[in-house]
N, C-alpha and C. Protein backbone atom coordinates (compact mmCIF):
# COMPACT_ATOMS: atom_id res chain seq x y z
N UNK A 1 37.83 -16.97 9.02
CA UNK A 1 36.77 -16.51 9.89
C UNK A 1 35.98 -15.37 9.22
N UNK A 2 36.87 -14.73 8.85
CA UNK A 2 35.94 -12.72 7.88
C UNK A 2 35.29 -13.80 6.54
N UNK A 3 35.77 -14.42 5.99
CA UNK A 3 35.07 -15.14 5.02
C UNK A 3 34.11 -16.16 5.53
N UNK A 4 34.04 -16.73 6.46
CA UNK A 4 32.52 -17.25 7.09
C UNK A 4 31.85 -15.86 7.18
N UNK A 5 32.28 -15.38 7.86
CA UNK A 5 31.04 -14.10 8.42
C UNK A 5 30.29 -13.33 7.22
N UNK A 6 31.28 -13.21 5.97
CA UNK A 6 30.70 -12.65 5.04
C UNK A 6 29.66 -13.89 4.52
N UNK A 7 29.58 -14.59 4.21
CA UNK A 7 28.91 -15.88 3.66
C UNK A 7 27.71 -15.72 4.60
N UNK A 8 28.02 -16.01 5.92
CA UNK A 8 26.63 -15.82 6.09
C UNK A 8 25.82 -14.53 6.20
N UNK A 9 26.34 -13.27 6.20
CA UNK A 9 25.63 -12.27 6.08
C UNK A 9 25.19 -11.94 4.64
N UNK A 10 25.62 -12.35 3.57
CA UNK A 10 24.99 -12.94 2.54
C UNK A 10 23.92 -13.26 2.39
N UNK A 11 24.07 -14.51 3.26
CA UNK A 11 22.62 -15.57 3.50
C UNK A 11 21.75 -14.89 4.22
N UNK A 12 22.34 -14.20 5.27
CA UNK A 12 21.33 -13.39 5.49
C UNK A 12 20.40 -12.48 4.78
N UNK A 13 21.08 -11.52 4.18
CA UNK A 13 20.27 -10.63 3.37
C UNK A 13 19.52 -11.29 2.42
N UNK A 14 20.12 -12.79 1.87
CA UNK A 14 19.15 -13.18 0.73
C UNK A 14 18.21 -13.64 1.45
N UNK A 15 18.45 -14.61 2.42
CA UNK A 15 17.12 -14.40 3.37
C UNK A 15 16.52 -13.60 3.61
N UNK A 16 16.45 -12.17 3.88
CA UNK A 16 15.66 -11.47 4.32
C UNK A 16 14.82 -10.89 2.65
N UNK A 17 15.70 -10.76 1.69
CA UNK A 17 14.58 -10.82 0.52
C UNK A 17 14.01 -11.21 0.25
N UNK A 18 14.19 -12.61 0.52
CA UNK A 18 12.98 -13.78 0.18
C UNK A 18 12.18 -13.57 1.28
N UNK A 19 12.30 -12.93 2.74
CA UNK A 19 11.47 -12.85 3.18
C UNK A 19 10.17 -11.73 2.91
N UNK A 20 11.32 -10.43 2.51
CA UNK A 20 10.62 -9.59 2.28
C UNK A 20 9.29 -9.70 0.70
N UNK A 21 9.60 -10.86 -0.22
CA UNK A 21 8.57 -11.07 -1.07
C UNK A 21 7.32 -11.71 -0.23
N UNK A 22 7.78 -12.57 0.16
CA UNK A 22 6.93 -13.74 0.97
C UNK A 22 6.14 -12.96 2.02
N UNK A 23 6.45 -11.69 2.82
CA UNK A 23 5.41 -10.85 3.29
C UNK A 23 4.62 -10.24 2.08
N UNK A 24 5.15 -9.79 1.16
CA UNK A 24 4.26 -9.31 0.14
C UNK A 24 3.22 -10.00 -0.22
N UNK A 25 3.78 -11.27 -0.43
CA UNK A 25 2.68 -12.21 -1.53
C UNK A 25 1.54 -12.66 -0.12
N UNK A 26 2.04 -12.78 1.67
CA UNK A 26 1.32 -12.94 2.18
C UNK A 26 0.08 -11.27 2.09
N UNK A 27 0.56 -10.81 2.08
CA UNK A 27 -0.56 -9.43 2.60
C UNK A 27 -0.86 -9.58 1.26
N UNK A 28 -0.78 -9.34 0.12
CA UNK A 28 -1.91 -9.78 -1.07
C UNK A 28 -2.56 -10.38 -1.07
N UNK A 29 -1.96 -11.48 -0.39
CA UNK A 29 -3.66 -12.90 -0.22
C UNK A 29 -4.73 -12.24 0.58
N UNK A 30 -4.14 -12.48 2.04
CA UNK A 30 -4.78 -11.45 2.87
C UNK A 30 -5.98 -10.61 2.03
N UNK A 31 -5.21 -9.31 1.56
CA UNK A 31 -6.36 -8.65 1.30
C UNK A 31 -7.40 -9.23 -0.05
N UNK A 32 -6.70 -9.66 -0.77
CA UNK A 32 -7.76 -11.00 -1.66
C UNK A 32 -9.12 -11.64 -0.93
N UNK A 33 -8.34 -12.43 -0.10
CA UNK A 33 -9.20 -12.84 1.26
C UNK A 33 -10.17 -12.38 1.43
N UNK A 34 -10.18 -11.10 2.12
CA UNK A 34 -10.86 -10.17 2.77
C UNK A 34 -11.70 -9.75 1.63
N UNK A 35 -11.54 -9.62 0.43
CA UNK A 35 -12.73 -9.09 -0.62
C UNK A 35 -13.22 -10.54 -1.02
N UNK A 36 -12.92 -11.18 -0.94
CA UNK A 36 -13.74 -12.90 -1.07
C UNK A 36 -14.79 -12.91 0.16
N UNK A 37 -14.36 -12.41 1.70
CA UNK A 37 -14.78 -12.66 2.84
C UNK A 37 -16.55 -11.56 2.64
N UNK A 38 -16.09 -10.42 2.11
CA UNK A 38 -17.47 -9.60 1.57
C UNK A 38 -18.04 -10.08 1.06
N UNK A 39 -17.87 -10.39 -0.10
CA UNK A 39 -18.80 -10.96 -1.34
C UNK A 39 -19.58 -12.40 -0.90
N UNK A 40 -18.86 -13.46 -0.11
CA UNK A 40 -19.11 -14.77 0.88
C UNK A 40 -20.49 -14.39 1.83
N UNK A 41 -20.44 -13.05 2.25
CA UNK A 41 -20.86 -12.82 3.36
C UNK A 41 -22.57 -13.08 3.20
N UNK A 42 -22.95 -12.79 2.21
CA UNK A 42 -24.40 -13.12 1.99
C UNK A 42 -25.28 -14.47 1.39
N UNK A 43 -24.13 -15.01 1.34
CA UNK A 43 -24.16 -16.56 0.67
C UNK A 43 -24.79 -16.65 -0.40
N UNK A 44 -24.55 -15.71 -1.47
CA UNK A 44 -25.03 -15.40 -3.11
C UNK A 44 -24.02 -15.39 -3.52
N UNK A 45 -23.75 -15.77 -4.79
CA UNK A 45 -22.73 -15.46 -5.53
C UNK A 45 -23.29 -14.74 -6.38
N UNK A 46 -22.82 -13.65 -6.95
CA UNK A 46 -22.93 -13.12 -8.12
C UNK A 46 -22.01 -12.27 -9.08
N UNK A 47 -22.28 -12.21 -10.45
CA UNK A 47 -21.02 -12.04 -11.41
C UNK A 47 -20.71 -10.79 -11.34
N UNK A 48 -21.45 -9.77 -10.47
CA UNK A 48 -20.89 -8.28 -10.59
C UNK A 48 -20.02 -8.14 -9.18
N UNK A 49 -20.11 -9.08 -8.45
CA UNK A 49 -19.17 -8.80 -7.19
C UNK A 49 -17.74 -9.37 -7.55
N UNK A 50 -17.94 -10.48 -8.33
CA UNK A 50 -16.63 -11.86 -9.34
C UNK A 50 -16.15 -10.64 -9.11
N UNK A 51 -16.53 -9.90 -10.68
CA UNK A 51 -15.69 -8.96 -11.39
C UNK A 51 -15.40 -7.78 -10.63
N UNK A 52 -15.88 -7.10 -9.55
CA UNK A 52 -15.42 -6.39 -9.16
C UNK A 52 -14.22 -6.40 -8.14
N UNK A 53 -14.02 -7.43 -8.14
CA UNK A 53 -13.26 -8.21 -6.88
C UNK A 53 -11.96 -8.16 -7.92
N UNK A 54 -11.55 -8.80 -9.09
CA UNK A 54 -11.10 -8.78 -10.33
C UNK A 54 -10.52 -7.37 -10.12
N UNK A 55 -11.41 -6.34 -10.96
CA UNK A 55 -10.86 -5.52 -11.07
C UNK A 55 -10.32 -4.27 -10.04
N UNK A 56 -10.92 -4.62 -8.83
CA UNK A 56 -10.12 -4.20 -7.44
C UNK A 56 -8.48 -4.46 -7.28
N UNK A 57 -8.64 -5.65 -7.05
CA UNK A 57 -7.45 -6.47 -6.87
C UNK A 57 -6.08 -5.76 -8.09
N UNK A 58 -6.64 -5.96 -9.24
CA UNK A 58 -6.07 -5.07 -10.07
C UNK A 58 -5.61 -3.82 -9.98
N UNK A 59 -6.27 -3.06 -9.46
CA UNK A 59 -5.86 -1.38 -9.19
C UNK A 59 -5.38 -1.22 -7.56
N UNK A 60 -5.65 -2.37 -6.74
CA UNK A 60 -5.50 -2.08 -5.22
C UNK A 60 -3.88 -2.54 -5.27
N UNK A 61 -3.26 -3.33 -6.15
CA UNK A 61 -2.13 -4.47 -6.12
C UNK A 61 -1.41 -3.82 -7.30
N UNK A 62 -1.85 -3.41 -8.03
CA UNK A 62 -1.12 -2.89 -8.87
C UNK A 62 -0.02 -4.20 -9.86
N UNK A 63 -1.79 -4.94 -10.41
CA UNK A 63 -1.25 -6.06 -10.38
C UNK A 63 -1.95 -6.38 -12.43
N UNK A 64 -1.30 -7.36 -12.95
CA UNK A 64 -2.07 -7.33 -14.42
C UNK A 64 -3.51 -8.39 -14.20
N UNK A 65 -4.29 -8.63 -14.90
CA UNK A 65 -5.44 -9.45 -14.73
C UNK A 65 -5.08 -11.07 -14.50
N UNK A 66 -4.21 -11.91 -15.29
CA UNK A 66 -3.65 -12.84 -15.35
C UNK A 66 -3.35 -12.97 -13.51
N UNK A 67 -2.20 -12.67 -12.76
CA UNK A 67 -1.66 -12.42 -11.73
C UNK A 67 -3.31 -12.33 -10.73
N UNK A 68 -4.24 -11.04 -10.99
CA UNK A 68 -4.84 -10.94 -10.35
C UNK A 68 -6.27 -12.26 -10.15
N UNK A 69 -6.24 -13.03 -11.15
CA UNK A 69 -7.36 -14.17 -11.39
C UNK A 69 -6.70 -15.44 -10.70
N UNK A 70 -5.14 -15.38 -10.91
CA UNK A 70 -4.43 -16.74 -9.74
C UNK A 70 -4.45 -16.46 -8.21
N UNK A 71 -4.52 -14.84 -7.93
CA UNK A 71 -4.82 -14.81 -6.81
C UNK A 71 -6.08 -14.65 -6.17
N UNK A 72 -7.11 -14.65 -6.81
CA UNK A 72 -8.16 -14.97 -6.42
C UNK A 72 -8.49 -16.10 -6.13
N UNK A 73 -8.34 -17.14 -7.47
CA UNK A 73 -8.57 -18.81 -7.02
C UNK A 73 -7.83 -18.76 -5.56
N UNK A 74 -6.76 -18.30 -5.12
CA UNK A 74 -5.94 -18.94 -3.99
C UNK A 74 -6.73 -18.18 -2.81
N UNK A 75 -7.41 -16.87 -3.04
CA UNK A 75 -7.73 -16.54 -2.14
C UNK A 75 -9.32 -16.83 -1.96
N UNK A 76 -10.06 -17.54 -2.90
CA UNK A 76 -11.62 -18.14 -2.41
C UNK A 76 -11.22 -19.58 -1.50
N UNK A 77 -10.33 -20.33 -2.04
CA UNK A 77 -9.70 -21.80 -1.31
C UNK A 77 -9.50 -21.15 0.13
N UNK A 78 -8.92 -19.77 0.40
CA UNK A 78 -7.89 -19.83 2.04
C UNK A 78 -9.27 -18.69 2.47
N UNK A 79 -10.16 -18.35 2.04
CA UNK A 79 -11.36 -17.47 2.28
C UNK A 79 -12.26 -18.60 3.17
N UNK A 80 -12.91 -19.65 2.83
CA UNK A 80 -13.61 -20.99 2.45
C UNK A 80 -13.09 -21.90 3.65
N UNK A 81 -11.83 -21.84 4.18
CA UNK A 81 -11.24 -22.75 4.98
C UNK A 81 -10.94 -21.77 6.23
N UNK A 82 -11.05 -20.12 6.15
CA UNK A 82 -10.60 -19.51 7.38
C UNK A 82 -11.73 -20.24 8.23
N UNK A 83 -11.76 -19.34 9.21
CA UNK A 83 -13.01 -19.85 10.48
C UNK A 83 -12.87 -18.27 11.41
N UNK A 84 -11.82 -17.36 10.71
CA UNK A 84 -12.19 -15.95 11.40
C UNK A 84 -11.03 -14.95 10.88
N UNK A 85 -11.65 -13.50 10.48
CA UNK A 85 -11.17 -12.54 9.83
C UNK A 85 -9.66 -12.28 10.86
N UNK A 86 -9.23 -12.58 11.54
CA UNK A 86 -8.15 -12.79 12.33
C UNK A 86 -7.19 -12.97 11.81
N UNK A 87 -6.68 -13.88 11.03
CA UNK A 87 -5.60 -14.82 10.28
C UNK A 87 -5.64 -13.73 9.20
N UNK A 88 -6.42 -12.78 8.63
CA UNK A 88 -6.00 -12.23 7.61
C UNK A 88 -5.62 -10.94 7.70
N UNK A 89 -6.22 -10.71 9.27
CA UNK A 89 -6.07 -8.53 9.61
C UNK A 89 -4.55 -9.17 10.14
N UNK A 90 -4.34 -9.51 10.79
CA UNK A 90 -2.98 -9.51 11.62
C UNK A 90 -2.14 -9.32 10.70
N UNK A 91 -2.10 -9.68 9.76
CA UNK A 91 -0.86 -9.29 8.36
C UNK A 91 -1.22 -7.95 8.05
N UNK A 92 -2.27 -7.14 8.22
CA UNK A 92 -2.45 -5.83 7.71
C UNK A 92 -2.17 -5.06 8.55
N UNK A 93 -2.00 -5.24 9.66
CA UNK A 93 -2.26 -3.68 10.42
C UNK A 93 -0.63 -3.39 10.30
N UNK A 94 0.51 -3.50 9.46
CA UNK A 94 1.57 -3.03 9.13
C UNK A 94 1.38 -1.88 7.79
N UNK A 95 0.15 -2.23 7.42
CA UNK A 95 -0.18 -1.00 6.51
C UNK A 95 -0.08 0.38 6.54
N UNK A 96 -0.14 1.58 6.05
CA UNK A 96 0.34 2.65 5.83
C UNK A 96 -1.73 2.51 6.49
N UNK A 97 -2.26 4.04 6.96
CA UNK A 97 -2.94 4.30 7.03
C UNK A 97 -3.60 4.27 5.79
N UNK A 98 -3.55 5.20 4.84
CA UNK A 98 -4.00 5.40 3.44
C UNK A 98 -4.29 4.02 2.93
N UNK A 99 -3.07 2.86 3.32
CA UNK A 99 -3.49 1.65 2.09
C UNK A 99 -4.55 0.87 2.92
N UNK A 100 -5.45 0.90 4.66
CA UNK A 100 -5.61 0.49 5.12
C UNK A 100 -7.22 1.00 4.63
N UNK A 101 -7.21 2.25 4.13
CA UNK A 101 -8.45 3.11 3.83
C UNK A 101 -8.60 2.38 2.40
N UNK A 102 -7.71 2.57 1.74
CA UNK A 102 -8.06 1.76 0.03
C UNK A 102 -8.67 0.76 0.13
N UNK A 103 -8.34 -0.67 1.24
CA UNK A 103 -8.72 -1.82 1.46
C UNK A 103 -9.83 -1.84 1.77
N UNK A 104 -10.43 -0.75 2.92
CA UNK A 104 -11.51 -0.99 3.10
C UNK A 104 -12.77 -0.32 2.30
N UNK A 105 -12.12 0.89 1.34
CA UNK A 105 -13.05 1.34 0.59
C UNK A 105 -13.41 0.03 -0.66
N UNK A 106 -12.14 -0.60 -0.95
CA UNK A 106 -12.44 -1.62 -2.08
C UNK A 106 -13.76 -2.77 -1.36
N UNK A 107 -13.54 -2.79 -0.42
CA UNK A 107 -14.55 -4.11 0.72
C UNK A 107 -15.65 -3.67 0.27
N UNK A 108 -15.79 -2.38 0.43
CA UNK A 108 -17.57 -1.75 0.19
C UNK A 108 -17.65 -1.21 -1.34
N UNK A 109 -16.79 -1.43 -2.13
CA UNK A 109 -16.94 -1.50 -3.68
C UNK A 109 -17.50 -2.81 -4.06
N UNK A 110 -16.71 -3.91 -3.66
CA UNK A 110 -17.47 -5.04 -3.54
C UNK A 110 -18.81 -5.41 -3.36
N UNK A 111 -18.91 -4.93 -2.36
CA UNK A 111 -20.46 -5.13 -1.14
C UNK A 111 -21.26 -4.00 -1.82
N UNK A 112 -21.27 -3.11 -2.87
CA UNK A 112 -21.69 -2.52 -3.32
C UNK A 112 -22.16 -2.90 -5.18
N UNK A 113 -21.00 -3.79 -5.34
CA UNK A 113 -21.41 -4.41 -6.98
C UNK A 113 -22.72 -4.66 -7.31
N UNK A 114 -23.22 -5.55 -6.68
CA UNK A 114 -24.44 -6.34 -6.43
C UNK A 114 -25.48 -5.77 -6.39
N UNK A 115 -25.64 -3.91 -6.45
CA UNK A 115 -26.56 -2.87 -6.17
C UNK A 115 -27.03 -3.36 -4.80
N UNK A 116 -26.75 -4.32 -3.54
CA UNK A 116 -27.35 -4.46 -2.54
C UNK A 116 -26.68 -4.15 -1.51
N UNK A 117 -26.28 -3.50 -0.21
CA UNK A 117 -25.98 -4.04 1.20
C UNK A 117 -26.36 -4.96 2.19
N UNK A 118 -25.64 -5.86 2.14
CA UNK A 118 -26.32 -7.19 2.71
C UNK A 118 -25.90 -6.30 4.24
N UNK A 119 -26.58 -6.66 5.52
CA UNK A 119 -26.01 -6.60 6.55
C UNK A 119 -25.03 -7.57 7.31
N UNK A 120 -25.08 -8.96 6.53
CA UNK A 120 -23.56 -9.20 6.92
C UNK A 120 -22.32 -8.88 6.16
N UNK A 121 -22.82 -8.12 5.28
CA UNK A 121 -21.68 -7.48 4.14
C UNK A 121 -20.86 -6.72 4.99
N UNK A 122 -21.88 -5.84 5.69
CA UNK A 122 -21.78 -4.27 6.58
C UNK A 122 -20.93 -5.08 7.78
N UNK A 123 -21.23 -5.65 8.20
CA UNK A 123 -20.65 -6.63 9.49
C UNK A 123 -19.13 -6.97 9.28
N UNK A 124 -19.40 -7.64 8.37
CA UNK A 124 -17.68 -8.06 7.88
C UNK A 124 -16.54 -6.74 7.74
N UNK A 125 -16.78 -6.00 7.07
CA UNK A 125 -16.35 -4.87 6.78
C UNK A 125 -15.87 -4.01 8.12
N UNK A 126 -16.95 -3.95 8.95
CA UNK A 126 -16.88 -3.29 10.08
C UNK A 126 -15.75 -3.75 11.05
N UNK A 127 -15.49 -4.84 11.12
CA UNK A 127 -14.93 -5.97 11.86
C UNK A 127 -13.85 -5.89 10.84
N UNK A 128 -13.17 -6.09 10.36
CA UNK A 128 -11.93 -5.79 9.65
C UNK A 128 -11.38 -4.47 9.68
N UNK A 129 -12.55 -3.32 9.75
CA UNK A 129 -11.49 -1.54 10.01
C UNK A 129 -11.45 -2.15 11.36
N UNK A 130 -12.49 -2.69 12.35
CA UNK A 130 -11.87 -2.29 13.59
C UNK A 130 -10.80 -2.93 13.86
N UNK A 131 -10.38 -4.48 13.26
CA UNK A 131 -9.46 -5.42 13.30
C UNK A 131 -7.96 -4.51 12.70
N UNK A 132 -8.23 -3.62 11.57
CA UNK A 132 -6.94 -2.71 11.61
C UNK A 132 -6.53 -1.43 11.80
N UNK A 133 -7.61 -1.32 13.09
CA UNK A 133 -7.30 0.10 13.89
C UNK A 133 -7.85 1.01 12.41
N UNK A 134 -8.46 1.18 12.02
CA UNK A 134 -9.17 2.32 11.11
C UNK A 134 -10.27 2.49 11.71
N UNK A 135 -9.99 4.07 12.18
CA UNK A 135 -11.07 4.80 12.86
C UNK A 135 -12.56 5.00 11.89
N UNK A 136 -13.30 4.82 12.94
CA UNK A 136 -14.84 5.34 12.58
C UNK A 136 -15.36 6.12 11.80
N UNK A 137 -14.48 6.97 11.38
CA UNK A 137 -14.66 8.28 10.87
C UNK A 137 -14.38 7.83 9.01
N UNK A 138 -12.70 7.00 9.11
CA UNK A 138 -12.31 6.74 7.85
C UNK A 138 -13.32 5.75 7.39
N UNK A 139 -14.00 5.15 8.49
CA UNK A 139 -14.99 3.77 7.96
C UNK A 139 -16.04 4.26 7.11
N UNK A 140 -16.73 5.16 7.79
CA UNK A 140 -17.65 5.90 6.85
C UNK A 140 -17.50 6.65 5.78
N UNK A 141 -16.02 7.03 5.64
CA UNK A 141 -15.80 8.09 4.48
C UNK A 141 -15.52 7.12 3.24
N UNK A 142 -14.76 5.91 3.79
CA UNK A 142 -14.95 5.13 2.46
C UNK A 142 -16.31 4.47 2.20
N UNK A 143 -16.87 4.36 3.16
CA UNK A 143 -18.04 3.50 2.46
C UNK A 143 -19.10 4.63 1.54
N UNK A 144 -18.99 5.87 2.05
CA UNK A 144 -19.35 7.13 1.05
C UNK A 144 -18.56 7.15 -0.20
N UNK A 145 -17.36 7.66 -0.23
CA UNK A 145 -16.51 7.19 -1.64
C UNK A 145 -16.76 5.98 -2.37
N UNK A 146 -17.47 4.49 -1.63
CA UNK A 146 -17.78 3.52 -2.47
C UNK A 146 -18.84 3.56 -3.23
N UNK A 147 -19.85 4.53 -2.51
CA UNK A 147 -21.38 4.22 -2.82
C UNK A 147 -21.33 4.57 -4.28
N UNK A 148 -22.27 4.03 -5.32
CA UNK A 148 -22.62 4.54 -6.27
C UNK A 148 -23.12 6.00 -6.93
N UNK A 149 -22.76 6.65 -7.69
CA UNK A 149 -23.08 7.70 -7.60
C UNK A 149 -24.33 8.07 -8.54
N UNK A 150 -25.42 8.75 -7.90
CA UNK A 150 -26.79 8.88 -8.43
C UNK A 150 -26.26 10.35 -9.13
């Protein structure tokens, strides 16, 4: 009987590691997503938002370029097929405040590559702090920290 119980509390914990990656790798997409969902938002593509998205992902994930270019392909495919920023905040609002501010300052790094603000750039963005409880206040301070500096 003590040797069943250990076996499966075993299984348990290895279960719960594998779960605990599998939240990871979900909230990476997620926020992948969500910087695909900016750049989408004006129905342009262009190569300074690509790359900034690239090298976001990189410093937001703490991730190498290789890693960060497979999760992009996966996250323009699940970007492309959402139908609402919903499916991707609900995995975030477990975030630390601070990483919830990084995310959204990277959104308007993005929405900022392009030297343009689209207003559905601004829209999307807006709708994702409010989707993870990031106050008004932090909304604007990152989109100041994003802006370019003259």
């Amino acid at each position: 009987m003590f040797k069943k119980l250990q076996i499966l509390l075993r299984k348990l914990m290895h279960d719960g590691e594998e779960s605990g990656a599998t939240d990871i790798a979900s909230m990476n997409l997620a926020m992948a997503s969500l910087l695909c969902e900016v750049s989408r938002a004006d129905h342009q593509s262009d190569q300074r938002e690509d790359d900034a998205k690239l090298q976001l992902l990189i410093k937001l994930l703490d991730i190498n370029e290789e890693q960060a270019q497979q999760l992009l392909i996966q996250a323009i495919s699940k970007s492309k097929a959402s139908v609402s920023l919903y499916e991707f905040t609900t995995k975030l609002r477990a975030l630390m405040p601070q990483e919830r501010y990084a995310l959204i300052e990277a959104m308007w790094s993005v929405a900022y590559a392009d030297g343009v603000i689209e207003p559905m750039e601004e829209v999307v963005i807006r709708q994702v702090a409010d989707l993870i409880y990031l106050d008004h206040l932090e909304f604007i301070r990152a989109k100041l920290s994003a802006a370019p500096k003259k």
